[in-house]
Protein backbone atom coordinates (compact mmCIF):
# COMPACT_ATOMS: atom_id res chain seq x y z
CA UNK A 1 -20.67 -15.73 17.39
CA UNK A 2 -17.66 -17.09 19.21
CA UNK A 3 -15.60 -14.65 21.28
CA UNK A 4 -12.55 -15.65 19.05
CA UNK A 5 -14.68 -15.12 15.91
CA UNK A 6 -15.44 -11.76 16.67
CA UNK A 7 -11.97 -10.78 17.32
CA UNK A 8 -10.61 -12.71 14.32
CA UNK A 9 -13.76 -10.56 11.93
CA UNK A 10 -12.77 -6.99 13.98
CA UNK A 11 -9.14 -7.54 12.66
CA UNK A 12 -9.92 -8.70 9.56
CA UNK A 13 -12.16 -5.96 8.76
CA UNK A 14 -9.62 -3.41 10.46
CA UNK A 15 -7.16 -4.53 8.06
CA UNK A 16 -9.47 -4.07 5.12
CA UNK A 17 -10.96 -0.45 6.46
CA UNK A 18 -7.67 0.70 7.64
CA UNK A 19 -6.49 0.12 3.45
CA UNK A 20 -4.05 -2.53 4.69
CA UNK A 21 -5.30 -4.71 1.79
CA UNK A 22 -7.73 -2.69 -0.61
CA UNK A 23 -10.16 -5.24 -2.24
CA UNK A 24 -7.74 -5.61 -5.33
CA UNK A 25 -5.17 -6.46 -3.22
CA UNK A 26 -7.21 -9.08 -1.75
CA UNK A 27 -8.42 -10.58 -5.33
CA UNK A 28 -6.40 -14.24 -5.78
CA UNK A 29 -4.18 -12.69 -8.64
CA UNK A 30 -2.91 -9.56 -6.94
CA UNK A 31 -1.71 -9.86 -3.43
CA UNK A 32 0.74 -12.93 -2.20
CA UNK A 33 0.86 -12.84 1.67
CA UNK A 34 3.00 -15.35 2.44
CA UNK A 35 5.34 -16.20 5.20
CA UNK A 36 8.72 -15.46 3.48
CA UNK A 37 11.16 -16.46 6.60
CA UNK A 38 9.15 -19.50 7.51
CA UNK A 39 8.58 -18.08 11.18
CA UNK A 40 5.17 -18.98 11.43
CA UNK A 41 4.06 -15.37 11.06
CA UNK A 42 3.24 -12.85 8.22
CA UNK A 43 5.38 -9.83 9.33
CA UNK A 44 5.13 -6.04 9.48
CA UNK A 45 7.47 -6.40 6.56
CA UNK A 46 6.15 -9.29 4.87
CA UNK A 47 2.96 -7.41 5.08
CA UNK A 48 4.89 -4.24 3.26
CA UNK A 49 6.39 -6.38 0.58
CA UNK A 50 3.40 -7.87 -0.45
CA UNK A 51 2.13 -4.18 -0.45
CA UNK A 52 4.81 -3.14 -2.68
CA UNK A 53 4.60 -6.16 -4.77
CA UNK A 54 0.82 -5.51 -5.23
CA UNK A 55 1.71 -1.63 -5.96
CA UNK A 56 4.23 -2.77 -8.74
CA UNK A 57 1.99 -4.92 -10.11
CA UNK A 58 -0.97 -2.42 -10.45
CA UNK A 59 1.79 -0.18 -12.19
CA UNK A 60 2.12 -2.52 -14.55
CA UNK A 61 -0.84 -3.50 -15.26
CA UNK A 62 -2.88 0.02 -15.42
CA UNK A 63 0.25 2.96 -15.78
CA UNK A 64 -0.90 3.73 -19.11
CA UNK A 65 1.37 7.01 -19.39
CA UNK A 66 4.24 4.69 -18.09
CA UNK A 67 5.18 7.90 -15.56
CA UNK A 68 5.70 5.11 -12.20
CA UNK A 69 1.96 6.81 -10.49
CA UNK A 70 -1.64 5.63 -11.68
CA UNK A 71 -3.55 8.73 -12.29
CA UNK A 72 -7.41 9.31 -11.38
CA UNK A 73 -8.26 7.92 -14.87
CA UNK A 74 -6.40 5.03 -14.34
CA UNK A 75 -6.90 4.29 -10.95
CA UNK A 76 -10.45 4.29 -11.89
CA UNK A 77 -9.49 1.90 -15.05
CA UNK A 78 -8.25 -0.11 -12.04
CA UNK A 79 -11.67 0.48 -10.32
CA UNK A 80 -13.15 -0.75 -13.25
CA UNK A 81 -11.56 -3.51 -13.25
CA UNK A 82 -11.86 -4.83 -9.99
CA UNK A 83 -15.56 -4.30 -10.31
CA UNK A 84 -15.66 -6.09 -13.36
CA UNK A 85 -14.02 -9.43 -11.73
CA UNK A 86 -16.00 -9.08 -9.03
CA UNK A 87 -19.60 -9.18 -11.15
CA UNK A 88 -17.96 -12.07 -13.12
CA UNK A 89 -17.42 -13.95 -10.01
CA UNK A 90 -20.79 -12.99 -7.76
CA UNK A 91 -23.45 -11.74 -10.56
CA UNK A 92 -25.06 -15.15 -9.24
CA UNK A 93 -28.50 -13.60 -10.77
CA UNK A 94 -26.41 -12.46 -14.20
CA UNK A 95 -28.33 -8.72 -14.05
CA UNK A 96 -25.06 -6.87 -14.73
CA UNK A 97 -25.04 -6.04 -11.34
CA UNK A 98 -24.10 -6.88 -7.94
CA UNK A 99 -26.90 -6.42 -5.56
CA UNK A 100 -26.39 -6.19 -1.80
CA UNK A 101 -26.80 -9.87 -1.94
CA UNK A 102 -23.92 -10.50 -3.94
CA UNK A 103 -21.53 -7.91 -2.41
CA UNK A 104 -21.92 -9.04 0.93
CA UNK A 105 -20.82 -12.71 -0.90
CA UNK A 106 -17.81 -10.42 -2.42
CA UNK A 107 -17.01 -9.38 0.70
CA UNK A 108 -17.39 -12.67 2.65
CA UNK A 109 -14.91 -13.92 -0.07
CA UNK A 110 -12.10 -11.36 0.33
CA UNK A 111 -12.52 -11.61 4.23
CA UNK A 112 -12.18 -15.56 3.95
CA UNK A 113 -9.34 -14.99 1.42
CA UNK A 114 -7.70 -12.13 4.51
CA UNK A 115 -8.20 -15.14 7.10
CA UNK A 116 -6.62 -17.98 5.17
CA UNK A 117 -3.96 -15.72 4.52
CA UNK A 118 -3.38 -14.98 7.49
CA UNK A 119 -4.11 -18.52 8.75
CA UNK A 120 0.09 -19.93 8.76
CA UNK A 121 -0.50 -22.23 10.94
CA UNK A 122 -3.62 -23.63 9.11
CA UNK A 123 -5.31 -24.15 12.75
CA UNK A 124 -8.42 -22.25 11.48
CA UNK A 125 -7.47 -19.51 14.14
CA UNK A 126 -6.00 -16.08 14.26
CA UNK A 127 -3.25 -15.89 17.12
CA UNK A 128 -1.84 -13.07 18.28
CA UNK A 129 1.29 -13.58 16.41
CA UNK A 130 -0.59 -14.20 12.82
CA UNK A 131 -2.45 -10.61 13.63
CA UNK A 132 0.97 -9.10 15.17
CA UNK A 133 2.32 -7.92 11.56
CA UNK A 134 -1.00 -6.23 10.93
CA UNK A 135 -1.57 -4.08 14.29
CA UNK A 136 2.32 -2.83 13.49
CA UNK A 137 1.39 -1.82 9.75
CA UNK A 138 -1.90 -0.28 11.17
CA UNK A 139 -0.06 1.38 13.61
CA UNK A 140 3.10 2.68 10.95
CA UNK A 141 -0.29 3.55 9.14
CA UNK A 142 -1.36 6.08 11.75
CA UNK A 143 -4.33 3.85 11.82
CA UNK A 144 -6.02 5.94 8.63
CA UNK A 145 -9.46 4.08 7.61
CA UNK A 146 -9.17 3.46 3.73
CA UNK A 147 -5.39 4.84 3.22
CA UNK A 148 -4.59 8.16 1.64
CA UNK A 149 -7.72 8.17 0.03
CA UNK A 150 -10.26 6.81 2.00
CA UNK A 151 -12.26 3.65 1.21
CA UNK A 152 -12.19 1.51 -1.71
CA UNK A 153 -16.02 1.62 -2.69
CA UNK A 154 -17.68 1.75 -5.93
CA UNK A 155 -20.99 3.72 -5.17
CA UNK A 156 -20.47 3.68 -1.59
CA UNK A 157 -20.89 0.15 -1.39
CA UNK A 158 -18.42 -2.67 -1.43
């Protein structure tokens, strides 16, 4: 592996472990990083918007009480969910369940999904200043693997 493939997957998957984008977030539907002000970059704040956009959508989607937080039952509904998309698109075998085949595949995906999204430019490189918006959010983060609640695993596994 390339020198600038390695440090493109070791921020990639320090965005993912550090809860920057939780694997929902990272599904097609869910999270929209996009460079808002056109400067080339995804921003610290671009970064946070999306975050909050993705937060507002999960509200909406799973808040089944309608109080403005997703409780453990429906965080897990959430869970659920995700899970669910993820057999329907990488159950290559159709057993009802992902092996660690498929959720290395699953994870392949949402880390290509991370680098094209990160990708502005298109060049099929992360620079510096694509990755700069992350290692600030990481850093506002206290650098906390997995967010407030640790890592977004069914069984362990992703």
């Amino acid at each position: 592996m390339s020198k600038q493939n390695t440090i493109k997957k070791t921020i990639v998957t320090a965005a993912i472990a550090t809860g920057l984008f939780s694997a929902s977030a990272l599904s097609a539907n869910t999270l929209a990083l996009t460079d808002v002000d056109g400067d080339g970059i995804i921003s610290a704040q671009e970064i946070k918007d999306a975050r909050a956009a993705h937060k507002a959508n999960m509200l909406e989607l799973f808040d089944a009480d309608g109080n403005g937080e997703l409780s453990r039952e429906e965080r897990r509904a959430a869970k659920d969910a995700r899970y669910e998309q993820a057999l329907a698109d990488f159950d290559a075998d159709g057993d009802g369940e992902l092996s660690r085949d498929e959720r290395k595949a699953s994870k392949q995906a949402r880390r290509a999904a991370m680098e094209q999204a990160l990708d502005v430019n298109g060049d099929g490189e992360l620079s510096d200043a694509e990755t700069a918006g992350i290692e600030e959010v990481k850093e506002d983060r206290g650098g906390r693997k997995g967010g407030k609640r640790g890592g977004n695993r069914r069984g362990g596994r992703s």
